[in-house]
Protein backbone atom coordinates (compact mmCIF):
# COMPACT_ATOMS: atom_id res chain seq x y z
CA UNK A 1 -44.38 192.85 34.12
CA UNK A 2 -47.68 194.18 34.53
CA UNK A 3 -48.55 193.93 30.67
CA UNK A 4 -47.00 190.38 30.80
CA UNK A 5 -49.28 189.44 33.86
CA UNK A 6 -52.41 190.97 32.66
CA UNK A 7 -51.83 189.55 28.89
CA UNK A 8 -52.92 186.07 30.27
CA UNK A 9 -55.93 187.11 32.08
CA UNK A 10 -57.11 188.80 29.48
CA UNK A 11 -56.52 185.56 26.73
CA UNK A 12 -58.16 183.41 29.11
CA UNK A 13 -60.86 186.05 29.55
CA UNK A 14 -61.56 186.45 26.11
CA UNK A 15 -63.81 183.16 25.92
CA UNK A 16 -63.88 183.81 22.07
CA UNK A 17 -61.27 185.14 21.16
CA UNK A 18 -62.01 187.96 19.27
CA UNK A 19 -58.89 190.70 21.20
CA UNK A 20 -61.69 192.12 22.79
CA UNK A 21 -63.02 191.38 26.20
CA UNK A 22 -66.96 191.89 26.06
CA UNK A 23 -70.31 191.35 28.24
CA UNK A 24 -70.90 187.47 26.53
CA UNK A 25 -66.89 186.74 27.50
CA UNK A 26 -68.65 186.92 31.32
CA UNK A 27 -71.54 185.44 30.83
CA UNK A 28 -69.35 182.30 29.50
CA UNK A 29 -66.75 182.56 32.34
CA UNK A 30 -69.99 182.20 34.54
CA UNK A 31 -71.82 179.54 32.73
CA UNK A 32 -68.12 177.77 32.84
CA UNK A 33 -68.43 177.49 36.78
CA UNK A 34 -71.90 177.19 36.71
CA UNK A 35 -71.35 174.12 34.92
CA UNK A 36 -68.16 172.57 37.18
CA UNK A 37 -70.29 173.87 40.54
CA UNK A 38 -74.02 173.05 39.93
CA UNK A 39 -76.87 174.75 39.06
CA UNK A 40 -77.43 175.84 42.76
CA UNK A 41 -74.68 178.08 42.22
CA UNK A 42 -75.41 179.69 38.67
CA UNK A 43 -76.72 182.62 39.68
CA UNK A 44 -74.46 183.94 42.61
CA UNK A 45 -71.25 183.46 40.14
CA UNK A 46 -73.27 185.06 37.40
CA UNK A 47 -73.47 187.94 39.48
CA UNK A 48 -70.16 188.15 40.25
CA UNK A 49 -68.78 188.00 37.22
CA UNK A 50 -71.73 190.56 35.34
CA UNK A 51 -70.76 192.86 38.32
CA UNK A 52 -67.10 192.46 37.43
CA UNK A 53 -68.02 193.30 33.72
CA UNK A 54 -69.90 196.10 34.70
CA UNK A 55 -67.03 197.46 36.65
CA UNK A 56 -64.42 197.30 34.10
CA UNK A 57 -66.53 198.25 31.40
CA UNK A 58 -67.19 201.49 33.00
CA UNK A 59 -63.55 202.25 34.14
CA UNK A 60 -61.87 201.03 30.97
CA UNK A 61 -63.83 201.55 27.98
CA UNK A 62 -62.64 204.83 26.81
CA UNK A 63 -64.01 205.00 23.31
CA UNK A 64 -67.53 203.56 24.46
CA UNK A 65 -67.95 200.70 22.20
CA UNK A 66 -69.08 198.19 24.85
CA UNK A 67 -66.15 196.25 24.45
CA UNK A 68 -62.36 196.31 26.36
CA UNK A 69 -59.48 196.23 24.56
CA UNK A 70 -55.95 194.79 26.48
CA UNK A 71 -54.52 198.22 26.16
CA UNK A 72 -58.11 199.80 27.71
CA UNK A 73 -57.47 197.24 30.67
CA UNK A 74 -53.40 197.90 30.98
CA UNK A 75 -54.74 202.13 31.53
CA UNK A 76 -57.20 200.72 34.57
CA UNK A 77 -54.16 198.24 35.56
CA UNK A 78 -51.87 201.21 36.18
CA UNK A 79 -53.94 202.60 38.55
CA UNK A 80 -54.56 200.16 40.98
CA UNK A 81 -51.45 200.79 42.82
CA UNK A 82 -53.04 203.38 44.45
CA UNK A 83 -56.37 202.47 44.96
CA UNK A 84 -55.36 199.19 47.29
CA UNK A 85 -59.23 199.30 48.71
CA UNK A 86 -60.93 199.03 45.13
CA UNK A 87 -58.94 196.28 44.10
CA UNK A 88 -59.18 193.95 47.41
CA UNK A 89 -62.58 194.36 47.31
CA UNK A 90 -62.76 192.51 44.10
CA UNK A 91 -60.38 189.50 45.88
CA UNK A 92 -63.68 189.83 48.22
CA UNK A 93 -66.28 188.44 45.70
CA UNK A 94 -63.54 186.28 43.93
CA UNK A 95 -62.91 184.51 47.19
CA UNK A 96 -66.20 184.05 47.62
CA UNK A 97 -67.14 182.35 44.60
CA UNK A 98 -63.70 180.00 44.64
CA UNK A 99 -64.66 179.40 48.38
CA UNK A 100 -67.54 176.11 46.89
CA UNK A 101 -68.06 174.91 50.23
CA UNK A 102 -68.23 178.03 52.46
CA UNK A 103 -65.78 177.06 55.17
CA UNK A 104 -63.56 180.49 54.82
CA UNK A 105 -60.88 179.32 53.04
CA UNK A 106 -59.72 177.89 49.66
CA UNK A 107 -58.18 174.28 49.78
CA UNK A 108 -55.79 173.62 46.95
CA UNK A 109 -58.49 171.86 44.75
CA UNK A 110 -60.46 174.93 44.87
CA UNK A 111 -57.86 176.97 43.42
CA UNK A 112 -57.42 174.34 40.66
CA UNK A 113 -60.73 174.60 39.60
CA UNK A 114 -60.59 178.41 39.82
CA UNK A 115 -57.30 177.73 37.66
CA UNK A 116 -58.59 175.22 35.14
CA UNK A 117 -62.19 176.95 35.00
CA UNK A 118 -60.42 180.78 34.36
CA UNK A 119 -58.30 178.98 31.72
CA UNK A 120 -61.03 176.72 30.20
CA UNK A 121 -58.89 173.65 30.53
CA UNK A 122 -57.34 171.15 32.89
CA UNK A 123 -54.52 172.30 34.59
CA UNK A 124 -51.69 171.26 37.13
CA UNK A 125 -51.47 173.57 40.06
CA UNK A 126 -49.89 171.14 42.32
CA UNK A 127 -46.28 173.05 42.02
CA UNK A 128 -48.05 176.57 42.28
CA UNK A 129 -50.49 176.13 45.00
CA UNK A 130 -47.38 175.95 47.74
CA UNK A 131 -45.70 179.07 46.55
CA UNK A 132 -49.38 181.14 47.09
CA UNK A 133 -49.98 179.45 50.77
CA UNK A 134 -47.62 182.08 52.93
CA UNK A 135 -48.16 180.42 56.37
CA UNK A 136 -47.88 176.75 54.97
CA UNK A 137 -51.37 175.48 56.19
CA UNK A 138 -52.54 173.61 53.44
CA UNK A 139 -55.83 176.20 52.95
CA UNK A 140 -55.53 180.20 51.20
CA UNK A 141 -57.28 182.56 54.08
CA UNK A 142 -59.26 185.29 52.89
CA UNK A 143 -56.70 187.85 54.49
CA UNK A 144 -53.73 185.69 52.49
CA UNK A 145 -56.15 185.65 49.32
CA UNK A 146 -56.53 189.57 49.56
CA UNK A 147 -52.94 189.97 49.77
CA UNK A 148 -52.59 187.89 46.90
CA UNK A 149 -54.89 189.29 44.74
CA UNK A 150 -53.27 193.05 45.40
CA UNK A 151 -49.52 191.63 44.56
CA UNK A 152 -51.22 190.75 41.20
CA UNK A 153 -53.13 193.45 40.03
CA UNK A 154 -51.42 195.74 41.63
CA UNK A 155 -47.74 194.99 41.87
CA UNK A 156 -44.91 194.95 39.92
CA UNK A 157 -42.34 192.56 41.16
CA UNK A 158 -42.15 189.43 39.31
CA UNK A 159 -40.46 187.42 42.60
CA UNK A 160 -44.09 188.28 44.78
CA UNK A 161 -46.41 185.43 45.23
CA UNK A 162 -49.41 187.05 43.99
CA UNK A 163 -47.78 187.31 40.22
CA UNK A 164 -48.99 183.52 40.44
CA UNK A 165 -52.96 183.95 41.44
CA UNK A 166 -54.08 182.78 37.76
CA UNK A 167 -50.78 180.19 37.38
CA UNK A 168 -47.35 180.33 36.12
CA UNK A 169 -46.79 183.17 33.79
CA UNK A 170 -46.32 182.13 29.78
CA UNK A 171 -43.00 182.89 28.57
């Protein structure tokens, strides 16, 4: 399950394509919301996701090459589980920089364009949005987000919410 989630991150994080996820995959994941959110903007999600590179580059690039491999990320993956802290204080700055207008939460149309600006495409998350929104309020909390966030990088079961935080799973 884990591989299967993580599989699709990574393709949609690997901007060119190359099988390897590496500091100018970021920098284009940035400069994708950068563009949808306004120039005002640039620099705090350019931060965020550098940081994020920084991060995984440093737990996950064993053979020091300056590049991540899916495999390099699945070793990293696997020990989340116990390091629940670590890992909701990434669904901190992610909520931050889906959160465009600063009220605290994320309407659906923010997650879409966290959805269709991971994936570099438009995307329907009309169907997908519901099954992430626990309490039914229309809007993703940052506790609900957190919780979220955990179930996917973290968890295992394939029925939990949080397997859907980047969209339906490929087949």
């Amino acid at each position: 399950m884990q591989r299967r989630k993580i599989s699709g991150v990574f393709a949609a994080m690997d901007v060119d394509g190359d099988g390897f996820l590496q500091e100018n995959d970021f920098q284009e994941l940035a400069e994708r919301w950068a563009r949808r959110r306004g120039p005002a903007n640039a620099k705090s999600l350019t931060g965020i996701m550098l940081s994020w590179w920084t991060t995984l580059l440093a737990a996950s690039d064993l053979d020091r090459d300056d590049k991540v491999t899916l495999d390099e990320v699945l070793l990293v993956v696997d020990k989340l589980p116990g390091m629940p802290e670590a890992v909701t204080a990434t669904a901190d700055a992610m909520f931050e920089a889906i959160d465009e207008n600063g009220d605290g939460l994320i309407s659906a149309a923010e997650y879409r364009q966290l959805i269709e600006v991971w994936n570099g495409r438009p995307t329907d998350t009309d169907a997908t949005f519901p099954l992430l929104d626990s309490d039914g309020d229309g809007m993703l909390s940052r506790d609900e987000f957190a919780a979220l966030w955990l179930e996917f990088w973290a968890g295992d079961d394939a029925e939990a919410p949080g397997t859907l935080v980047f969209g339906p799973l490929a087949a």
